[in-house]
C-alpha atoms as a PDB file:
ATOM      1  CA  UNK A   1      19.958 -79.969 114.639  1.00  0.00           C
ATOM      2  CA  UNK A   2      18.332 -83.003 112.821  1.00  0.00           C
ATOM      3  CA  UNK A   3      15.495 -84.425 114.967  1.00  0.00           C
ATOM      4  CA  UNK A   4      13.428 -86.878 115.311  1.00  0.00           C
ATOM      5  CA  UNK A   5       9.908 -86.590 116.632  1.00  0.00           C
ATOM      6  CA  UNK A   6       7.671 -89.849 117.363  1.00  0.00           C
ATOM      7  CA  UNK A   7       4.009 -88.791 118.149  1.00  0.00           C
ATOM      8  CA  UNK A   8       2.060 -85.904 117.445  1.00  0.00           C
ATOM      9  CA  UNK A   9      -0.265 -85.998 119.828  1.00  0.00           C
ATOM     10  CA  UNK A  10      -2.231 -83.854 121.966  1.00  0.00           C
ATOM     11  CA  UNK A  11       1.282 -83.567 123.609  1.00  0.00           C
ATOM     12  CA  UNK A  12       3.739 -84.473 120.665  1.00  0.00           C
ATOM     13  CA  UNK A  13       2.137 -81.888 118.026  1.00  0.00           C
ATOM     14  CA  UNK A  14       2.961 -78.353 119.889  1.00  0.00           C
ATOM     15  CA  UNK A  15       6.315 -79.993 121.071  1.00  0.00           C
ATOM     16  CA  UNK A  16       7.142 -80.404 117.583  1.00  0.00           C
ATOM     17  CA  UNK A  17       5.833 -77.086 116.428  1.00  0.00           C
ATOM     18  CA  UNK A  18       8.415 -75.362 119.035  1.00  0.00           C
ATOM     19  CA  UNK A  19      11.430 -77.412 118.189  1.00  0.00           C
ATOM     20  CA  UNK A  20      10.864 -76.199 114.345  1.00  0.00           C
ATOM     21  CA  UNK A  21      10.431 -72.556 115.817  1.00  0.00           C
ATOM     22  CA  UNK A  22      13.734 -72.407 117.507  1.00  0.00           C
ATOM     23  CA  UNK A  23      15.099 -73.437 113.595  1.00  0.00           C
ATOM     24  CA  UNK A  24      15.806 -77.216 113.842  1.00  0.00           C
ATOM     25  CA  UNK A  25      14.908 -79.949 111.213  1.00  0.00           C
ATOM     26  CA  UNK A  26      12.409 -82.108 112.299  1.00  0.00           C
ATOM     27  CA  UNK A  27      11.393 -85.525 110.966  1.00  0.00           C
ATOM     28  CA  UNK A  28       7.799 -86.170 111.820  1.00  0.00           C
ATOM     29  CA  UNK A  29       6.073 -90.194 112.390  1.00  0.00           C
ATOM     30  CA  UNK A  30       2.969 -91.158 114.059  1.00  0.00           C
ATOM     31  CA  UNK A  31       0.877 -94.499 113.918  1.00  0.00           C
ATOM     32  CA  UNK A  32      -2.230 -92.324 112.593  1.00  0.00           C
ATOM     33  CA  UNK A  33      -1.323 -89.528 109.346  1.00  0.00           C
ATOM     34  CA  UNK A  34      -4.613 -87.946 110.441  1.00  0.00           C
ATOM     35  CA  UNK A  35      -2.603 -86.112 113.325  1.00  0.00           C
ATOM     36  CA  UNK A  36       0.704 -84.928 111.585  1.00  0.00           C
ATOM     37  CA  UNK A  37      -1.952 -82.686 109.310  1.00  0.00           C
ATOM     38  CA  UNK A  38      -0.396 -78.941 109.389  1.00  0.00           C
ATOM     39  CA  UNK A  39       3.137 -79.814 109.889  1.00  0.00           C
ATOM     40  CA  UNK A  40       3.542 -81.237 106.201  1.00  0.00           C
ATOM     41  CA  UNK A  41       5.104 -77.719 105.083  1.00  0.00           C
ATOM     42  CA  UNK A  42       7.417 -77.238 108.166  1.00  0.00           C
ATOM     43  CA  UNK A  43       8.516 -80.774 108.896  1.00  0.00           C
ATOM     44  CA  UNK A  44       9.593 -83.703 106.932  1.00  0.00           C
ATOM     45  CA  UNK A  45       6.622 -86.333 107.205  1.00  0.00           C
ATOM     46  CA  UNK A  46       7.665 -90.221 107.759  1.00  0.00           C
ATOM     47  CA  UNK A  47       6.063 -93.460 106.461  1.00  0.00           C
ATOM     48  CA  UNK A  48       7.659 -96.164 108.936  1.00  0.00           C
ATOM     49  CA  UNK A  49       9.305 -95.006 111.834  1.00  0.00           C
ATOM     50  CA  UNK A  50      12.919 -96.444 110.608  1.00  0.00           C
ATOM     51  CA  UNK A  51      13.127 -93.511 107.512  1.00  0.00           C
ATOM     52  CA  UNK A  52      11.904 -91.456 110.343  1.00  0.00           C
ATOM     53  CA  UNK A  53      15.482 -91.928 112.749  1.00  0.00           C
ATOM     54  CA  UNK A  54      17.900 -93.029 110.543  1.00  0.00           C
ATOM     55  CA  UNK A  55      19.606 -89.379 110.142  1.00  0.00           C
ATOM     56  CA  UNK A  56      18.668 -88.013 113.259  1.00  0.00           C
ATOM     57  CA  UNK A  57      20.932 -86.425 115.724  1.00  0.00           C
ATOM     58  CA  UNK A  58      18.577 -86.861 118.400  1.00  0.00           C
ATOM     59  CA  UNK A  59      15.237 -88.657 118.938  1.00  0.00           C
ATOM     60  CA  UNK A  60      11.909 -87.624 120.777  1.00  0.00           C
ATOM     61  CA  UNK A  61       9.263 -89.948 121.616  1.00  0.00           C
ATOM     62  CA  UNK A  62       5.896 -89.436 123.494  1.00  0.00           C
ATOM     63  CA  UNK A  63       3.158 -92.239 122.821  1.00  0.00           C
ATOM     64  CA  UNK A  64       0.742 -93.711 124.782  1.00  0.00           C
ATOM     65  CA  UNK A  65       1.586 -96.372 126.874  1.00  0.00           C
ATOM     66  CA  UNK A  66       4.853 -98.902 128.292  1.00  0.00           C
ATOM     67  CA  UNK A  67       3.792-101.361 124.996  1.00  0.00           C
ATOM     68  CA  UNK A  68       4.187 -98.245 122.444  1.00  0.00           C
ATOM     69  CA  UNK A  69       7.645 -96.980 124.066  1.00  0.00           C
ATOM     70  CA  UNK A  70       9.292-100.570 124.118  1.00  0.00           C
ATOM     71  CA  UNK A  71       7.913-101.801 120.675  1.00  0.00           C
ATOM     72  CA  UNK A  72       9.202 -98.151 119.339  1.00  0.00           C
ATOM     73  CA  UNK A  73      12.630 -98.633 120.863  1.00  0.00           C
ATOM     74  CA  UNK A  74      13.065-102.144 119.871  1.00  0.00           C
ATOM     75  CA  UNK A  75      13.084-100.641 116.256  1.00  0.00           C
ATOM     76  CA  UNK A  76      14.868 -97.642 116.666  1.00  0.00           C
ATOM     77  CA  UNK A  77      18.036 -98.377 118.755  1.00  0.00           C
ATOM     78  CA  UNK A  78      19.254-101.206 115.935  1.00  0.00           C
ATOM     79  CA  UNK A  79      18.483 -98.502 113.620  1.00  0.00           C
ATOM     80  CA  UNK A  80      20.056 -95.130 114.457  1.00  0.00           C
ATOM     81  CA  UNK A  81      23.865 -93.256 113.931  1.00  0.00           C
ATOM     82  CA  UNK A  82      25.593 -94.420 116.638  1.00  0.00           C
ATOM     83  CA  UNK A  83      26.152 -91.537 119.209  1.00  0.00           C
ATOM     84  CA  UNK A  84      22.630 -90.378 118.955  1.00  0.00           C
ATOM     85  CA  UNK A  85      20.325 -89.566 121.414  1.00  0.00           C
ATOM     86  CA  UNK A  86      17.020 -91.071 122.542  1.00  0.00           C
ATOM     87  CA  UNK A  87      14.829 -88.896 124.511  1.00  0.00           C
ATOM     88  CA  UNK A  88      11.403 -90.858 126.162  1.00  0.00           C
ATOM     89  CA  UNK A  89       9.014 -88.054 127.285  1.00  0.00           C
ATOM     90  CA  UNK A  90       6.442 -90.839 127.651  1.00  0.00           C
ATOM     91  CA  UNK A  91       5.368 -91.367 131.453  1.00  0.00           C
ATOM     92  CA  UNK A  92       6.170 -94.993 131.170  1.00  0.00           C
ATOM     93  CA  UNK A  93       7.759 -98.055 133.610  1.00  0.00           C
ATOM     94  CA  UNK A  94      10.979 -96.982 135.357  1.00  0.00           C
ATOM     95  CA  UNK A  95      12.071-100.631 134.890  1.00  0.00           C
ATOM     96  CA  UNK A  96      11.630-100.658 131.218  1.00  0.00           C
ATOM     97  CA  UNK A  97      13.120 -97.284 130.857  1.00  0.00           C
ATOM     98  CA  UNK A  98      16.667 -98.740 132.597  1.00  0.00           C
ATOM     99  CA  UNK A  99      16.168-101.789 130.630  1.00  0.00           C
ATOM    100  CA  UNK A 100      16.297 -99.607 127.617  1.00  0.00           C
ATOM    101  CA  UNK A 101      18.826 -97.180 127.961  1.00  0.00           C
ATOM    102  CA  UNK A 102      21.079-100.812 128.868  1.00  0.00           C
ATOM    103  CA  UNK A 103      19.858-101.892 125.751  1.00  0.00           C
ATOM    104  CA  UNK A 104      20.707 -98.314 124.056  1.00  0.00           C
ATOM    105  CA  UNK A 105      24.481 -98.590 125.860  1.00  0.00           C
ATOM    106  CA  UNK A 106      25.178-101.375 123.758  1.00  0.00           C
ATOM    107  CA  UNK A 107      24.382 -99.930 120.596  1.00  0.00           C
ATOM    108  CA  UNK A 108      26.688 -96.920 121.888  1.00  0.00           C
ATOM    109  CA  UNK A 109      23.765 -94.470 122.455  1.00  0.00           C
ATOM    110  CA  UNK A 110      22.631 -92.283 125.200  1.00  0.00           C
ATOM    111  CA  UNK A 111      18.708 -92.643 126.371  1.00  0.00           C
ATOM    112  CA  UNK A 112      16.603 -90.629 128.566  1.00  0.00           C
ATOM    113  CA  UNK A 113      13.596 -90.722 130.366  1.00  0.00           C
ATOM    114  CA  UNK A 114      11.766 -87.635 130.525  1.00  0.00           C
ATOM    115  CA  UNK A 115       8.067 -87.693 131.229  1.00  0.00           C
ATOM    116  CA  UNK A 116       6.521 -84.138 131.844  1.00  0.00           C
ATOM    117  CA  UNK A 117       4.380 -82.887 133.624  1.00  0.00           C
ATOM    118  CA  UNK A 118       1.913 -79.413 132.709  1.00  0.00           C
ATOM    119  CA  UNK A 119      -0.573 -81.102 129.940  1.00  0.00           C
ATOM    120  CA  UNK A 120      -1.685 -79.843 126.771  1.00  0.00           C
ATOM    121  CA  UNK A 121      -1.747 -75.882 128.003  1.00  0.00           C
ATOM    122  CA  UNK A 122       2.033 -76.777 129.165  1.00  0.00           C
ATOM    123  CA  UNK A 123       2.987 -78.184 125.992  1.00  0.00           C
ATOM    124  CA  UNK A 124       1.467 -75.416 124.006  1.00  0.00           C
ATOM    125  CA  UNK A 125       3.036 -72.839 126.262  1.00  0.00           C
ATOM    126  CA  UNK A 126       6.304 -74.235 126.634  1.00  0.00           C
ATOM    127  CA  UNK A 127       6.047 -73.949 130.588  1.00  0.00           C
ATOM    128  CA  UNK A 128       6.091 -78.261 130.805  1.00  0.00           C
ATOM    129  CA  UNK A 129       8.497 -79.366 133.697  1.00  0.00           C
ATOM    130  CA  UNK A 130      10.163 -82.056 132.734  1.00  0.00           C
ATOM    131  CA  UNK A 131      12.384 -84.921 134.765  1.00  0.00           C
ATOM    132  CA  UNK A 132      15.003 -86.217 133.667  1.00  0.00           C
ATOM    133  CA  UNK A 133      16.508 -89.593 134.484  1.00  0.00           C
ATOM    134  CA  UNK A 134      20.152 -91.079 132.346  1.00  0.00           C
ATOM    135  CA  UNK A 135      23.929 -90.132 131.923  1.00  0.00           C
ATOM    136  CA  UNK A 136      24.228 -86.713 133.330  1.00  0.00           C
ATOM    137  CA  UNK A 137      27.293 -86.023 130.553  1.00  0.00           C
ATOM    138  CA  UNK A 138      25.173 -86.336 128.026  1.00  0.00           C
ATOM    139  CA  UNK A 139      22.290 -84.364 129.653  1.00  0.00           C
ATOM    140  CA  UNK A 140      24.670 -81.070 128.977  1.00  0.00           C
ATOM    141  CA  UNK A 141      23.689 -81.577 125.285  1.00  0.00           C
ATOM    142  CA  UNK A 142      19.920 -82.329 125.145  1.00  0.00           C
ATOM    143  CA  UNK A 143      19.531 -79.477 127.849  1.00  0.00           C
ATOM    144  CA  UNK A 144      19.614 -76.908 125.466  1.00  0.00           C
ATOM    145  CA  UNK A 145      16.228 -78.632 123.625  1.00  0.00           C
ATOM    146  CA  UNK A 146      14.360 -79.472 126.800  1.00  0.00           C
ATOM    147  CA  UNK A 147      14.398 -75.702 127.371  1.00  0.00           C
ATOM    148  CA  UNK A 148      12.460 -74.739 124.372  1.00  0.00           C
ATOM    149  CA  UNK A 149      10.109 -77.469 125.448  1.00  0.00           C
ATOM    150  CA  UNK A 150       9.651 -76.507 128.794  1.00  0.00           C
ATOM    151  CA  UNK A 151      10.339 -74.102 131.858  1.00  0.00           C
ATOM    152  CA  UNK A 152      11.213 -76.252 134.621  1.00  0.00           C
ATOM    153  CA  UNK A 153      13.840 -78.853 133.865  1.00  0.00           C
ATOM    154  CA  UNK A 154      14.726 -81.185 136.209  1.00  0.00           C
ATOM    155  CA  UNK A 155      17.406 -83.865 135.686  1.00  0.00           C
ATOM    156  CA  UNK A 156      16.941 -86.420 138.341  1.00  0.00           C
ATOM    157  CA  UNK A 157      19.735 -89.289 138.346  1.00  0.00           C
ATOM    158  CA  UNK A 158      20.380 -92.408 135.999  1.00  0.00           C
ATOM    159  CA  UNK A 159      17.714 -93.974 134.297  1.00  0.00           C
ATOM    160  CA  UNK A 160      14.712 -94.583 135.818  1.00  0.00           C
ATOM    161  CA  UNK A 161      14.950 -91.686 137.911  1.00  0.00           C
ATOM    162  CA  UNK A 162      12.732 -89.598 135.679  1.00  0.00           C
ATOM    163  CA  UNK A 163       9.903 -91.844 135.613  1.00  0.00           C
ATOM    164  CA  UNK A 164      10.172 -92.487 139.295  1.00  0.00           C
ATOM    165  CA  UNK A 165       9.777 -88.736 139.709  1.00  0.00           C
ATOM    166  CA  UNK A 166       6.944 -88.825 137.473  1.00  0.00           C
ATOM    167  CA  UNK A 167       5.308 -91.365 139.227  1.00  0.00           C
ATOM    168  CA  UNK A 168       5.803 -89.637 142.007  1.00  0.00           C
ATOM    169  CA  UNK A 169       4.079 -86.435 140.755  1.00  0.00           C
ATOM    170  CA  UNK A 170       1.390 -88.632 139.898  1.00  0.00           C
ATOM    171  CA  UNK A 171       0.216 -89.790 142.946  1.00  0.00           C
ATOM    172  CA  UNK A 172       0.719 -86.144 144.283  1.00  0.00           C
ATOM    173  CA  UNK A 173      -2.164 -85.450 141.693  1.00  0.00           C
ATOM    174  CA  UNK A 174      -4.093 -88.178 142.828  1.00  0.00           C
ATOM    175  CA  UNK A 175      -4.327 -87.184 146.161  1.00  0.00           C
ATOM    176  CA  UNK A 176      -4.981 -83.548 144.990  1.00  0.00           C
ATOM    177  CA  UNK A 177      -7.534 -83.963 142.541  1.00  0.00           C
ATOM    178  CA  UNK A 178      -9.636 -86.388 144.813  1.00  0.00           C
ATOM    179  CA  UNK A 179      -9.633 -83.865 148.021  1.00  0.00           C
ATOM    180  CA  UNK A 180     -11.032 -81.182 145.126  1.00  0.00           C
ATOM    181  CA  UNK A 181     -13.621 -83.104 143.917  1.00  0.00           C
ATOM    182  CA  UNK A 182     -14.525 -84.274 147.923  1.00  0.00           C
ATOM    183  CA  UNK A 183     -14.248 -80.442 148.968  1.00  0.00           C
ATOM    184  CA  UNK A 184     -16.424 -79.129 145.804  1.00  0.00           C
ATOM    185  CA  UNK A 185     -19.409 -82.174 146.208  1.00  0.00           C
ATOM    186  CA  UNK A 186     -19.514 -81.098 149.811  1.00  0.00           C
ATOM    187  CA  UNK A 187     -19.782 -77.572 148.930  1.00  0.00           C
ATOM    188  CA  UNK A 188     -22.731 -78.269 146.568  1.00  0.00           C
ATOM    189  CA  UNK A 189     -24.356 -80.685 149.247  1.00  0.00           C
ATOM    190  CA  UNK A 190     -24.099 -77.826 151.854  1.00  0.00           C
ATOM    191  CA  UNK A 191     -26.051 -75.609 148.996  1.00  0.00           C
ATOM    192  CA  UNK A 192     -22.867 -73.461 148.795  1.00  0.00           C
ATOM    193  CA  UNK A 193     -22.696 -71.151 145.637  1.00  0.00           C
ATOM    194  CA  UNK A 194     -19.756 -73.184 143.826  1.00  0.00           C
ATOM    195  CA  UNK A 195     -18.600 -70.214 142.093  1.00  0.00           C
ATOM    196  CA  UNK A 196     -17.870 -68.506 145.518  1.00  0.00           C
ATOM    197  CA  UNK A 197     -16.747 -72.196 146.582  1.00  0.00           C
ATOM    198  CA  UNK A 198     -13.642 -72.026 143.682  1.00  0.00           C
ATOM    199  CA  UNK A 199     -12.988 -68.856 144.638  1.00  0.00           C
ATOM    200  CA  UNK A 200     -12.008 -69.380 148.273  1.00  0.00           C
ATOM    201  CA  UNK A 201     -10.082 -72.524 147.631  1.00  0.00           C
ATOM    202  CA  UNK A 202      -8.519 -70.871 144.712  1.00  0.00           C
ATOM    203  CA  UNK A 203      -7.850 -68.281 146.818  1.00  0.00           C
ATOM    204  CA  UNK A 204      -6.101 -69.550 149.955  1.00  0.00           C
ATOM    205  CA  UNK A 205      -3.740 -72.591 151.198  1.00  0.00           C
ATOM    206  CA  UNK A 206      -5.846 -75.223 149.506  1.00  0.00           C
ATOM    207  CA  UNK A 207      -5.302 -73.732 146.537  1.00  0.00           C
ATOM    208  CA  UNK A 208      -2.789 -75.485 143.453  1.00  0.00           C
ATOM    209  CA  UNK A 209      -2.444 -76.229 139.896  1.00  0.00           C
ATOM    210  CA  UNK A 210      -5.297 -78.923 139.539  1.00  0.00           C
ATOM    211  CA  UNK A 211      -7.489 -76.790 142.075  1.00  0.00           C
ATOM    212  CA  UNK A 212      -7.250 -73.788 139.640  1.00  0.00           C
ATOM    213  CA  UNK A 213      -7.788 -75.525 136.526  1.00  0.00           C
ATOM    214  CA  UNK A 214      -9.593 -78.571 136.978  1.00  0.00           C
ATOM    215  CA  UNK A 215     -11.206 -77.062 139.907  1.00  0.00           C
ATOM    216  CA  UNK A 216     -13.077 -74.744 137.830  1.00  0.00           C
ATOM    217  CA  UNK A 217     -14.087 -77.257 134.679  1.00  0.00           C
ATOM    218  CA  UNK A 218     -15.537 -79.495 137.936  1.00  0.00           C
ATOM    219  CA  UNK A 219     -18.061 -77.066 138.903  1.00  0.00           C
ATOM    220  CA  UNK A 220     -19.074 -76.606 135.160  1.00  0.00           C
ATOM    221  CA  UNK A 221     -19.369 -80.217 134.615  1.00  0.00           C
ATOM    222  CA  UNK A 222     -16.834 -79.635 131.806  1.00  0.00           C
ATOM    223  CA  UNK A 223     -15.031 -83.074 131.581  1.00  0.00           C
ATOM    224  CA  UNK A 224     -13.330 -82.300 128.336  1.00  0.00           C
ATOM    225  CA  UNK A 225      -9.981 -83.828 128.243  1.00  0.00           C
ATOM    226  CA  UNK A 226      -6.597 -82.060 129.189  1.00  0.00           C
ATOM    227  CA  UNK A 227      -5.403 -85.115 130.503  1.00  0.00           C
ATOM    228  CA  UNK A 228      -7.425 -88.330 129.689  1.00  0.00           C
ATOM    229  CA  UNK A 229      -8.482 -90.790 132.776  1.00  0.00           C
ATOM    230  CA  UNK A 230      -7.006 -93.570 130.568  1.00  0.00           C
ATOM    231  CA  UNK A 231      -4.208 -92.284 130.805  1.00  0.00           C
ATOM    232  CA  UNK A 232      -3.955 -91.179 134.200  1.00  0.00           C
ATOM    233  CA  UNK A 233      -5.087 -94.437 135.045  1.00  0.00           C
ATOM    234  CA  UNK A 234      -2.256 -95.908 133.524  1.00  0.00           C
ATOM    235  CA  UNK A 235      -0.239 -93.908 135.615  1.00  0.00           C
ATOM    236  CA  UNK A 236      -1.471 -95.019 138.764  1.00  0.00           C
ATOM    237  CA  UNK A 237      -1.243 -98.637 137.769  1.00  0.00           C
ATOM    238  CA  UNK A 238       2.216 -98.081 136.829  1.00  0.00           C
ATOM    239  CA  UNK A 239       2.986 -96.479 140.512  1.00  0.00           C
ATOM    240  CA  UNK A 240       1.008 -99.504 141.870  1.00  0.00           C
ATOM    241  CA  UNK A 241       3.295-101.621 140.140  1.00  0.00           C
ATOM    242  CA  UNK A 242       6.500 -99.910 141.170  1.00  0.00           C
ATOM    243  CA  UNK A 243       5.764 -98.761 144.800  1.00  0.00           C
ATOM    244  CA  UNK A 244       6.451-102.812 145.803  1.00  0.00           C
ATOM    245  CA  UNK A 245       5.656-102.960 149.777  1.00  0.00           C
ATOM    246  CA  UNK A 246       5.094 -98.964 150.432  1.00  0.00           C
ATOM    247  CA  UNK A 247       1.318 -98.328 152.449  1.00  0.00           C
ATOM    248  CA  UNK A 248       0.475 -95.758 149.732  1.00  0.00           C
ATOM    249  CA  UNK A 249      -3.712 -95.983 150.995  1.00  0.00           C
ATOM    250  CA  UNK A 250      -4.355 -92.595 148.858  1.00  0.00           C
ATOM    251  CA  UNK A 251      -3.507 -93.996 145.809  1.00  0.00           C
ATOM    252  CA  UNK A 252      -4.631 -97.392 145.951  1.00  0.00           C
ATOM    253  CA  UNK A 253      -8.155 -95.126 146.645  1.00  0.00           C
ATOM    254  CA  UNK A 254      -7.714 -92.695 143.894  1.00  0.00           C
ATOM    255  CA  UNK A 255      -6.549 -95.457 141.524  1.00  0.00           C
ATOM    256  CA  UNK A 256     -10.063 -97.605 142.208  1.00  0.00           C
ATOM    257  CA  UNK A 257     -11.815 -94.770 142.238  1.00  0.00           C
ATOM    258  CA  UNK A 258     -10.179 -94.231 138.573  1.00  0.00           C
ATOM    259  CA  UNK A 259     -10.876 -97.444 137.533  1.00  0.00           C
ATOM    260  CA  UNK A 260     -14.622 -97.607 138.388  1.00  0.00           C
ATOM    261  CA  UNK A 261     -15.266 -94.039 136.699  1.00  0.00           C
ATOM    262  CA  UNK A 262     -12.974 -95.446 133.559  1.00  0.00           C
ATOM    263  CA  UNK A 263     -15.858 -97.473 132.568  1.00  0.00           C
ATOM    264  CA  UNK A 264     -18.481 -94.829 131.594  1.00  0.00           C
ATOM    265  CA  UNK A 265     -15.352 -91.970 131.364  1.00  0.00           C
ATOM    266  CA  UNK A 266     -12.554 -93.579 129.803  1.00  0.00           C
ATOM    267  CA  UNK A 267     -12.196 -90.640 127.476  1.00  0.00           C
ATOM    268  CA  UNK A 268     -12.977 -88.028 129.412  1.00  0.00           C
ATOM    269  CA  UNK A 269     -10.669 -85.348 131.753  1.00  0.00           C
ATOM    270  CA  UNK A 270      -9.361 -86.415 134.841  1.00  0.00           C
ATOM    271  CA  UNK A 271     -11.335 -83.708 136.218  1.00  0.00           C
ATOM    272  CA  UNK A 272     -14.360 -86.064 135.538  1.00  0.00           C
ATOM    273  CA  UNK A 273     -13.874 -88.094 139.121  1.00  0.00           C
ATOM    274  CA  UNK A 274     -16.324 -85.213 140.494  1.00  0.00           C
ATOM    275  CA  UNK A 275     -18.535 -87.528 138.636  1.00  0.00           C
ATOM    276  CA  UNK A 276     -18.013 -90.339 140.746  1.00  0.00           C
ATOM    277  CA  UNK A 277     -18.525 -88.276 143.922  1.00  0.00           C
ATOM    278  CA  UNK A 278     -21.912 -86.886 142.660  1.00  0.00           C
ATOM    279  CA  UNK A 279     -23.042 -90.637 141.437  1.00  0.00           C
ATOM    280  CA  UNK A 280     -22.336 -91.835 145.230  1.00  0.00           C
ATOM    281  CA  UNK A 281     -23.580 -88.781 147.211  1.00  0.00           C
ATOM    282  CA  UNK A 282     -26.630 -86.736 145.781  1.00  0.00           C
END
């Protein structure tokens, strides 16, 4: 199948390097040239994203932020075969993605949201899960290239519904992440051995995903990004936006919490908020 692949990213390049695995042909763009380096001999590398979709059965975005996606799709769904489809895996605005796949009907095209979730191990390992919002009819086609992208997909409802899900997951994290960083500065406080500490939350019912993995970079003070606070950040904004009169106090928390550490930690791991926590209490 002839696809099209719109940032190669920390998420975007291992994405690609799958679909051209499983023996499609893959048309490459991204803003910066700097990170399509290595894919020049397996894919076909674009100079403007319009050579880059013209041809393409299908389409597969994931940028940065709600700005990229719309600016993106304002140029691509003039531009494309009609009957193609457009497949968002940014985590982006649930309003903007029904405003787009509205915009997409028009031009007699089918568009997706479908943010992931599993960061850059997920992507490399092809064990994402991935939520799906748009026209369930047209779902039955893409399915069969979500799969090689990921293990768990998910397909939601109409448009929108895969962001909201995402934004869900997101303030699932939130909540998470914070109670591991609280439960890990107490530890240390209390003069607890933090090795032992991981290994008993890692090892019972307060044990999950971010306790595991950013559990363990916490108590090296390893805030190397898997998932960068800028962009979590915009996440939580996004859910702030969206969640309209909902009580959500945990996120509103996490989320200012976020936003102070984003200052000195903007490009740093999300697992960098047990920075905050040892700033305010040793």
């Amino acid at each position: 199948m002839k696809i099209a692949f719109i940032g190669s990213g920390v998420m975007g390049y291992p994405m690609i390097t799958h679909l051209i695995n499983a023996g499609h042909e893959l048309t490459v763009y991204n803003r910066s040239k700097e990170k399509t380096k290595g894919l020049e001999t397996k894919a076909t590398i674009a100079n403007n994203l319009i050579s880059a979709v013209k041809d393409a059965q299908v389409v597969f975005s994931i940028v940065g932020y709600p700005t990229d996606v719309k600016e993106i799709y304002e140029t691509i769904i003039p531009n494309v075969k009609k009957g193609t489809i457009l497949v968002d895996m940014t985590t982006s605005s649930p309003t903007l993605a029904i405003n787009l796949a509205k915009k997409a009907e028009a031009y007699e095209l089918s568009m997706f949201d479908a943010p992931v979730t599993g960061g850059d191990l997920g992507a490399k390992n092809q064990t994402l899960s991935i939520m799906v919002g748009g026209d369930k009819n047209a779902f039955d086609v893409v399915l069969p290239l979500l799969t090689v992208l990921g293990k768990t997909i998910t397909y939601m409802g109409k448009s929108g519904s895969g962001q909201h899900m995402k934004l869900s997951n997101q303030i699932t994290i939130a909540g998470n992440i914070a109670g591991i960083a609280e439960g890990l500065t107490y530890a240390r406080v209390q003069g607890l051995d933090l090795n032992s500490a991981y290994q008993v939350i890692t090892n019972g019912s307060a044990s999950s995903w971010q306790a595991v993995n950013n559990g363990l970079k916490m108590i090296k003070d390893d805030y190397t990004p898997g998932f960068y606070i800028k962009h979590f950040l915009k996440d939580l904004n996004l859910a702030i936006e969206e969640k309209k009169d909902l009580d959500l106090p945990i996120l509103t928390t996490v989320r200012n919490i976020y936003d102070q550490l984003s200052k000195d930690y903007y490009d740093e791991g999300t697992q960098a908020i047990i920075a905050y926590y040892l700033k305010k209490q040793i």
